[in-house]
N, C-alpha and C. Protein backbone atom coordinates (compact mmCIF):
# COMPACT_ATOMS: atom_id res chain seq x y z
N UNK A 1 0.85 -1.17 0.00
CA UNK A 1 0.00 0.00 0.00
C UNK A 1 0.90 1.24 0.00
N UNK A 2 0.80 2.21 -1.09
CA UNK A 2 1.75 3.47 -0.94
C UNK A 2 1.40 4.28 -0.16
N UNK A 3 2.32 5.38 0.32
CA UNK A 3 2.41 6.05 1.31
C UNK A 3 0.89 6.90 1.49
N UNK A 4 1.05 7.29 0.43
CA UNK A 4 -0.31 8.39 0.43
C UNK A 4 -2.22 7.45 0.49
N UNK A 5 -1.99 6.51 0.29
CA UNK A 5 -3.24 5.71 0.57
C UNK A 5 -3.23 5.53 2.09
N UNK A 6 -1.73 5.19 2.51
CA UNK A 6 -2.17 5.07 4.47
C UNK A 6 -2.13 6.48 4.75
N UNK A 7 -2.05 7.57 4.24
CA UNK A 7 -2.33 8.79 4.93
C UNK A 7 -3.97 8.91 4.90
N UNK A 8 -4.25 8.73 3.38
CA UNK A 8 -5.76 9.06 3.40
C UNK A 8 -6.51 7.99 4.65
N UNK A 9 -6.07 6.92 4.67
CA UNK A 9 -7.01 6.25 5.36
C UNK A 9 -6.73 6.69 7.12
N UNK A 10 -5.66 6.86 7.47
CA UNK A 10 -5.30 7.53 8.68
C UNK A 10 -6.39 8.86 8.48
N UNK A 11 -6.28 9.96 8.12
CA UNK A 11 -6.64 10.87 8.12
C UNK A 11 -8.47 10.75 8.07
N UNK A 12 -8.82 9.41 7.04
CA UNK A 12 -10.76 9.34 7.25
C UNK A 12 -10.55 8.73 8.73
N UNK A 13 -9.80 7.93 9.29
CA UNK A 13 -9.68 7.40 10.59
C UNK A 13 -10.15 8.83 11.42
N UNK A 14 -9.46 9.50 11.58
CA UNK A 14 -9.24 10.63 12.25
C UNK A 14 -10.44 11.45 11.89
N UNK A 15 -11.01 11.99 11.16
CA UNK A 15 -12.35 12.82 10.45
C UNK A 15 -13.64 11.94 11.46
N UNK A 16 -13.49 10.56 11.21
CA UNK A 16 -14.87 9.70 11.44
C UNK A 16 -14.21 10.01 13.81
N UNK A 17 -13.43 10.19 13.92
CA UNK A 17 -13.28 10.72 15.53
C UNK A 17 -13.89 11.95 15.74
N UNK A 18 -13.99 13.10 14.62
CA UNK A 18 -13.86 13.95 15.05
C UNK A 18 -15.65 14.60 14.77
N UNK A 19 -16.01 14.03 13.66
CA UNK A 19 -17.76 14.17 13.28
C UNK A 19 -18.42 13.36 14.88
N UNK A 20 -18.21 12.40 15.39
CA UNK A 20 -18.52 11.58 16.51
C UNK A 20 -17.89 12.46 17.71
N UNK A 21 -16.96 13.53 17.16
CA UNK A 21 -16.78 13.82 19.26
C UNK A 21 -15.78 13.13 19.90
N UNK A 22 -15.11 12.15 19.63
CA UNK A 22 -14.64 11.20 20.69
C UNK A 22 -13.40 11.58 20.63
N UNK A 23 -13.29 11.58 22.35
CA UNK A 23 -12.27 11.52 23.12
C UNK A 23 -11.33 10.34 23.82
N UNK A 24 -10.02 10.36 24.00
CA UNK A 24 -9.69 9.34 24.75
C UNK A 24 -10.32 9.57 26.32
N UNK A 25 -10.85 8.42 26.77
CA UNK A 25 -11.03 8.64 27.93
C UNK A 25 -9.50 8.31 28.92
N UNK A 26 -9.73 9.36 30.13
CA UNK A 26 -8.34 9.07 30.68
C UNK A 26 -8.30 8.09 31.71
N UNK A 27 -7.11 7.45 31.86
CA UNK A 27 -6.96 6.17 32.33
C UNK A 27 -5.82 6.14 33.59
N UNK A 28 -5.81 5.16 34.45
CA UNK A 28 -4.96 5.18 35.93
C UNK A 28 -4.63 3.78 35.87
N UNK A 29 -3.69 4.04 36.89
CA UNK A 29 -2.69 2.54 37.01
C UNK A 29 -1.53 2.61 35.87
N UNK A 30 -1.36 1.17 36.03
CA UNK A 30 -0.09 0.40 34.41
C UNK A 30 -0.31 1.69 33.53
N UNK A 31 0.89 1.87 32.95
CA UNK A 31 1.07 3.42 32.22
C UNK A 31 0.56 2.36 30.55
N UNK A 32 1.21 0.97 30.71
CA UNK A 32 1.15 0.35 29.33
C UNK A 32 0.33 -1.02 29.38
N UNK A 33 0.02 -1.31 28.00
CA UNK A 33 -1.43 -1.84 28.31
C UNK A 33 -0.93 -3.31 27.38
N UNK A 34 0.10 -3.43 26.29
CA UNK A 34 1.19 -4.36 25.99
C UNK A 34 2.54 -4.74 25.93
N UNK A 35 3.10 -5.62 25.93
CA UNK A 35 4.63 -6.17 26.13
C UNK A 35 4.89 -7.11 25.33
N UNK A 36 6.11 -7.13 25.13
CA UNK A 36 6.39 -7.98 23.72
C UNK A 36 6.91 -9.32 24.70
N UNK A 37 6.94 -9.14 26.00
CA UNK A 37 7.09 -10.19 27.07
C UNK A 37 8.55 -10.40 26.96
N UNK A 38 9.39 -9.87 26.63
CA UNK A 38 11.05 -9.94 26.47
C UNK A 38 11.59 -9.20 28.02
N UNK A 39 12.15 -10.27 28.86
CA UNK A 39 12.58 -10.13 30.00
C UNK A 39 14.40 -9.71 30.09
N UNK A 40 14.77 -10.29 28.82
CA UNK A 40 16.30 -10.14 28.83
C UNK A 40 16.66 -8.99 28.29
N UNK A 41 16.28 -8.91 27.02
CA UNK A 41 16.82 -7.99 26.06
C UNK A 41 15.58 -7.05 25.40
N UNK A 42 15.78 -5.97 24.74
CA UNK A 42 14.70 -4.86 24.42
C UNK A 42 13.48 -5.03 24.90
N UNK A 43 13.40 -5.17 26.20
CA UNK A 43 11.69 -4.95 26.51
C UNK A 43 11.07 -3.86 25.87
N UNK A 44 10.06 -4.13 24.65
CA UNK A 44 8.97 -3.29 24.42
C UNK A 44 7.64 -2.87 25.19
N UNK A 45 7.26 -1.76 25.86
CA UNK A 45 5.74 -1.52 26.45
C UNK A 45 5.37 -0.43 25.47
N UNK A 46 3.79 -0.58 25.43
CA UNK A 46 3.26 0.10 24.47
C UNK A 46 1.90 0.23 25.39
N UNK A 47 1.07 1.58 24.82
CA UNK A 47 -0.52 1.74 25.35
C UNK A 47 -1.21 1.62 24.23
N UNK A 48 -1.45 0.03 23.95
CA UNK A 48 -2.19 -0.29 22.89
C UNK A 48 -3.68 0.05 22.77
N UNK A 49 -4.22 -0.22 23.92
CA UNK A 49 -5.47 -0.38 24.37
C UNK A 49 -6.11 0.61 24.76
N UNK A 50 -7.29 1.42 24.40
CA UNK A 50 -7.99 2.28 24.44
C UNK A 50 -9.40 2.82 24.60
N UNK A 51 -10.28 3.74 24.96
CA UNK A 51 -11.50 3.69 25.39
C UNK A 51 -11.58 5.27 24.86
N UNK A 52 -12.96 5.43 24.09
CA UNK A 52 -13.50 6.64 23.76
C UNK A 52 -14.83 7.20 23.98
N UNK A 53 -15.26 8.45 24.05
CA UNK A 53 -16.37 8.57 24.44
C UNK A 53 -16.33 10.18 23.53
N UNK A 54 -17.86 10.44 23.93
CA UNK A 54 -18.44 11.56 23.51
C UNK A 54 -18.28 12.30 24.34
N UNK A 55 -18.27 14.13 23.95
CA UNK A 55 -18.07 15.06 25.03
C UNK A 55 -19.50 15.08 25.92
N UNK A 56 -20.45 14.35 24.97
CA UNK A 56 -22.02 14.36 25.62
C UNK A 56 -22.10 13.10 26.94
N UNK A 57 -21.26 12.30 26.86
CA UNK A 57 -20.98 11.08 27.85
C UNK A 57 -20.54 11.94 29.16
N UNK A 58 -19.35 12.66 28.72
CA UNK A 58 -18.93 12.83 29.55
C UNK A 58 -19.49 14.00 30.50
N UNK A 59 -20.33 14.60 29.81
CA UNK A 59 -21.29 15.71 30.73
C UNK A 59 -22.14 15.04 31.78
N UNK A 60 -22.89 13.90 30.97
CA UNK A 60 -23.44 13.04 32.08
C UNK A 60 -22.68 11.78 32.93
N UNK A 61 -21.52 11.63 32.48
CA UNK A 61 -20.66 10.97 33.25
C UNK A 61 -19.38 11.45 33.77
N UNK A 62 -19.10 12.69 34.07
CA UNK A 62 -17.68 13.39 34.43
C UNK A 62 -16.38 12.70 34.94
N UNK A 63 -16.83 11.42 35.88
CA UNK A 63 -15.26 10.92 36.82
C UNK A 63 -15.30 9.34 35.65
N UNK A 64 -15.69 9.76 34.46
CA UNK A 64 -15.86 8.19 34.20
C UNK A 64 -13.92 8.23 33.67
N UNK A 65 -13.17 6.94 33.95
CA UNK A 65 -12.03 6.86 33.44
C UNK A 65 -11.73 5.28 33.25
N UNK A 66 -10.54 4.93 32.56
CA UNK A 66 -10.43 3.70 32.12
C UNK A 66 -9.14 3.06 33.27
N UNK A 67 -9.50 1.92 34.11
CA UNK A 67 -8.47 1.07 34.72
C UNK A 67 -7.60 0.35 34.20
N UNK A 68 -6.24 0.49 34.19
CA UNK A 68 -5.98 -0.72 33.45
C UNK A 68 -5.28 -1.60 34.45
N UNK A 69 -5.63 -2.80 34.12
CA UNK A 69 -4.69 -3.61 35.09
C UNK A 69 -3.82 -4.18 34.73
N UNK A 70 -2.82 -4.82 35.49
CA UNK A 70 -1.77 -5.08 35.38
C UNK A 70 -1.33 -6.74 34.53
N UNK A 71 -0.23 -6.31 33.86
CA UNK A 71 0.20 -6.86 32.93
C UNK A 71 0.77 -8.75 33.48
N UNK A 72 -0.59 -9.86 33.08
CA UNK A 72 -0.01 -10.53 34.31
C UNK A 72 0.49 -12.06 33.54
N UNK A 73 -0.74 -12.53 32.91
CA UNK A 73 -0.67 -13.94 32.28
C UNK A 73 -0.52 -13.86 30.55
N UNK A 74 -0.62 -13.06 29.92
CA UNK A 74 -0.20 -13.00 28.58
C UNK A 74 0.56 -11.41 27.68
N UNK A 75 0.66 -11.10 27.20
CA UNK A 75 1.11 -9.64 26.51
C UNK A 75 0.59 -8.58 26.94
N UNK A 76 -1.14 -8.86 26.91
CA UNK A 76 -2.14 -7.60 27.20
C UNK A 76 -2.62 -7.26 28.59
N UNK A 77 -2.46 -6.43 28.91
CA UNK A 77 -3.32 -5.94 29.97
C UNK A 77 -4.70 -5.79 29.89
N UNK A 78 -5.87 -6.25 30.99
CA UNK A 78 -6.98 -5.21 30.55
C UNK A 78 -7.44 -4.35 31.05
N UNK A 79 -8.90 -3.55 30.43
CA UNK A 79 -9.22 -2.27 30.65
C UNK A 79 -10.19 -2.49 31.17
N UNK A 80 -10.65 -1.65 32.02
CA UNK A 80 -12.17 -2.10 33.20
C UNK A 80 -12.50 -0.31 33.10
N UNK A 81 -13.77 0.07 32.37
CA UNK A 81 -14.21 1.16 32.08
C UNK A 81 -14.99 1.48 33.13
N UNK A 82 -15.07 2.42 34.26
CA UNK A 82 -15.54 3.12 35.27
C UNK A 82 -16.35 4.59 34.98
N UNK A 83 -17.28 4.62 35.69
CA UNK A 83 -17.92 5.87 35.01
C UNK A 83 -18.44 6.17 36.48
N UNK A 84 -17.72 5.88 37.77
CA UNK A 84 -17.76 6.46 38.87
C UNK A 84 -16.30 6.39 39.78
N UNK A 85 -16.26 7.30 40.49
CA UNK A 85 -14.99 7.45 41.17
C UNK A 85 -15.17 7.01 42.06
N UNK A 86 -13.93 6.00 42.41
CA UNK A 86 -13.59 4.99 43.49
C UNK A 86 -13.14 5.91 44.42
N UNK A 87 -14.12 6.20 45.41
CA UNK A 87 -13.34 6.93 47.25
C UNK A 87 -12.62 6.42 47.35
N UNK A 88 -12.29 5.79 47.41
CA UNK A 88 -10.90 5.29 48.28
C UNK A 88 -9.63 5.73 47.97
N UNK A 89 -9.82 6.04 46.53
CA UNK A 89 -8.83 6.56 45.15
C UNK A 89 -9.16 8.00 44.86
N UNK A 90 -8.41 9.14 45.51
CA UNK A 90 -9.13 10.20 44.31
C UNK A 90 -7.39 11.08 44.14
N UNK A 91 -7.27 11.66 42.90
CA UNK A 91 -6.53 11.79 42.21
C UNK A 91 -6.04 13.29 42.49
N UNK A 92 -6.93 13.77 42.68
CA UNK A 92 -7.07 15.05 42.52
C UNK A 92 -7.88 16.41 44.02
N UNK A 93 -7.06 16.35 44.91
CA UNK A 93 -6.92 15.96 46.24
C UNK A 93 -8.08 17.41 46.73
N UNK A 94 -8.32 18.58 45.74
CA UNK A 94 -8.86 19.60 46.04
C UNK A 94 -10.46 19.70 45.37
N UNK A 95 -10.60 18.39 44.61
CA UNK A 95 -11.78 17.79 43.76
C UNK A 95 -13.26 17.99 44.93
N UNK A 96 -14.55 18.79 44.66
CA UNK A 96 -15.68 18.12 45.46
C UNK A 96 -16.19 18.03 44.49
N UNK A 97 -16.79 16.38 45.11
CA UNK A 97 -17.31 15.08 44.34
C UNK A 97 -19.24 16.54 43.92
N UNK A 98 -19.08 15.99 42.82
CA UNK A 98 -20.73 16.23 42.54
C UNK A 98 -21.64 16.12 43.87
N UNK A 99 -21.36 14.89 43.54
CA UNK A 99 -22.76 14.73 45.12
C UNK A 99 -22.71 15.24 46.08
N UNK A 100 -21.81 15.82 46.36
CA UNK A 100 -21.56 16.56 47.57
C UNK A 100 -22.03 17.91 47.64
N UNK A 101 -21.90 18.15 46.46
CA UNK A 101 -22.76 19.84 45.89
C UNK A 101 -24.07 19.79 45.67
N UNK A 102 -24.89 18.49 46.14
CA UNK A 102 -26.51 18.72 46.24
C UNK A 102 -26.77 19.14 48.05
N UNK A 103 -25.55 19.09 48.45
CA UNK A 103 -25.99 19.24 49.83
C UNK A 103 -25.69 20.75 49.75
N UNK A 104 -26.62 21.76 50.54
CA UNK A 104 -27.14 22.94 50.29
C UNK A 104 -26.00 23.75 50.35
N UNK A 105 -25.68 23.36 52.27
CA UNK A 105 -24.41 23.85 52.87
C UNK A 105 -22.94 23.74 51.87
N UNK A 106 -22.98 22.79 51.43
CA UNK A 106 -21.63 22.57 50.67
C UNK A 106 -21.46 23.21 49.85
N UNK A 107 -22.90 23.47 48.90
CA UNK A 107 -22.49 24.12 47.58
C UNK A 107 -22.84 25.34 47.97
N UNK A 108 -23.06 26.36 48.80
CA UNK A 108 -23.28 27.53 49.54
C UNK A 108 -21.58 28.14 49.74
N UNK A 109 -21.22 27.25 50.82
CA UNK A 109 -19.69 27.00 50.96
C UNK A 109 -18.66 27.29 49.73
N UNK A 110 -18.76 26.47 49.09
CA UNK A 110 -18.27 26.65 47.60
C UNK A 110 -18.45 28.18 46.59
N UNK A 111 -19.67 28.10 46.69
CA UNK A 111 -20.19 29.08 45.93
C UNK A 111 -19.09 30.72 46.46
N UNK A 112 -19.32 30.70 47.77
CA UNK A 112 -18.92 31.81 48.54
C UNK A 112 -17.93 31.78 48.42
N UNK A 113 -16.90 30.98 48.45
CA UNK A 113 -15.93 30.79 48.58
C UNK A 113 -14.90 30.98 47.35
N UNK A 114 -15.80 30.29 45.98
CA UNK A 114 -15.16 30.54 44.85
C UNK A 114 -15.30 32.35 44.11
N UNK A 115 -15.89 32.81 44.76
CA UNK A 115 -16.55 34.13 44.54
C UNK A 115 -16.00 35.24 45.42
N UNK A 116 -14.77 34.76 45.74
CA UNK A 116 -13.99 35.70 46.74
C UNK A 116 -12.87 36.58 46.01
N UNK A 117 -12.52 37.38 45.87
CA UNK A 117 -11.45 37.88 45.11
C UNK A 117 -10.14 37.91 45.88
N UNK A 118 -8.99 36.71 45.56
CA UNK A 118 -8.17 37.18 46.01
C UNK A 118 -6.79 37.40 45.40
N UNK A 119 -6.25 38.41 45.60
CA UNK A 119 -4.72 39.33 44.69
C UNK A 119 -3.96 38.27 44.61
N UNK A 120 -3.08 38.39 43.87
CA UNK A 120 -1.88 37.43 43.08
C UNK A 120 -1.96 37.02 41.97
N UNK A 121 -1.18 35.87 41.68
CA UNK A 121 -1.30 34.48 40.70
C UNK A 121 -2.20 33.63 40.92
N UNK A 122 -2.51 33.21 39.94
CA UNK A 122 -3.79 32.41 40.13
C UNK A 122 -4.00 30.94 41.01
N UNK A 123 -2.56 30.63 40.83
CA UNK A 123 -2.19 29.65 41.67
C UNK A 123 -2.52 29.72 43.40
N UNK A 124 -1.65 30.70 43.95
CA UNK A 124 -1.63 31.62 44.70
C UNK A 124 -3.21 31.88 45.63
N UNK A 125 -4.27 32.35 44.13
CA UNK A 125 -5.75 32.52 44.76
C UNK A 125 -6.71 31.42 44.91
N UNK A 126 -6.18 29.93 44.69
CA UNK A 126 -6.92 29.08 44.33
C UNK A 126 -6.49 28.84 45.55
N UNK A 127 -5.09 28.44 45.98
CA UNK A 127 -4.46 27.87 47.48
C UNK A 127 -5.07 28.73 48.31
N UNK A 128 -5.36 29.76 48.64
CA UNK A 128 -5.89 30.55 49.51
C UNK A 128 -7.34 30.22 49.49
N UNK A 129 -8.23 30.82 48.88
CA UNK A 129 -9.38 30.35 48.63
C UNK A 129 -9.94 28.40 49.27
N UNK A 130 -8.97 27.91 48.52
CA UNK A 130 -9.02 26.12 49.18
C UNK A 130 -8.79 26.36 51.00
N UNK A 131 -7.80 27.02 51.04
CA UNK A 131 -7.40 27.50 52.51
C UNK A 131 -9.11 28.15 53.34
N UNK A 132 -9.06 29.12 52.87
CA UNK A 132 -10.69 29.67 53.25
C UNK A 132 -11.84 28.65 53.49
N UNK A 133 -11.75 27.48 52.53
CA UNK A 133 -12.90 26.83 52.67
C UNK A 133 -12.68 25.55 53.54
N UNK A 134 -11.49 25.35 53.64
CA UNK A 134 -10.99 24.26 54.89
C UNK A 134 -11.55 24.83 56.25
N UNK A 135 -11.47 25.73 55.98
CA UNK A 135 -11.58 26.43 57.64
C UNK A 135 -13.02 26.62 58.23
């Protein structure tokens, strides 16, 4: 197949992603999802394995992300698609969960809190602000 036929077909690959919306969904754990299983010499890892969604999924599913587990009895790893966040696990340490913002107080809290003006870098007003609402 010449060069310019795998571009076109790469490129309708890519068009038919982009009329559909889809995104990689993002994924935790094993960084790689195959191995060429070579223990001595050139170990290959690769993130073969993949999960996509619509930006419309993800409005109604926000913490959804892809697990992968670990690389154990053959080449592949697999993928275990989640479309809720595991408590026990959270990533993102300054995150309040949705549900937590139906409770009145919380999202009152929040509200006030994100609506504060404070001077600096933005960095700077977010740590402060997070600071404010710890308290």
């Amino acid at each position: 197949m010449s060069t310019k036929k795998k571009q076109r077909k790469y490129l309708g690959f890519l068009k038919v992603f982009q009329i559909l919306d889809l995104v990689d969904v993002p994924f935790s754990s094993p960084k790689y999802t195959w191995t060429n299983n070579r223990t001595d010499s050139d170990p290959i890892f690769e993130r073969l394995d993949r999960a996509y969604a619509t930006s419309s999924w993800f409005l109604d599913y926000p913490d959804t992300n892809v697990l992968h587990q670990p690389i154990l009895l053959s080449d592949h790893a697999s993928i275990i698609l989640l479309d809720t966040v595991d408590f026990g696990y959270v990533k993102r340490p300054y995150r309040v969960e949705n549900r937590r913002l139906s409770v009145l107080e919380v999202r009152a809290i929040v509200l006030d809190v994100v609506s504060l003006f404070v001077p600096g870098l933005p960095m700077f007003s977010l740590y402060r602000n997070l600071s404010i609402a710890r308290e």
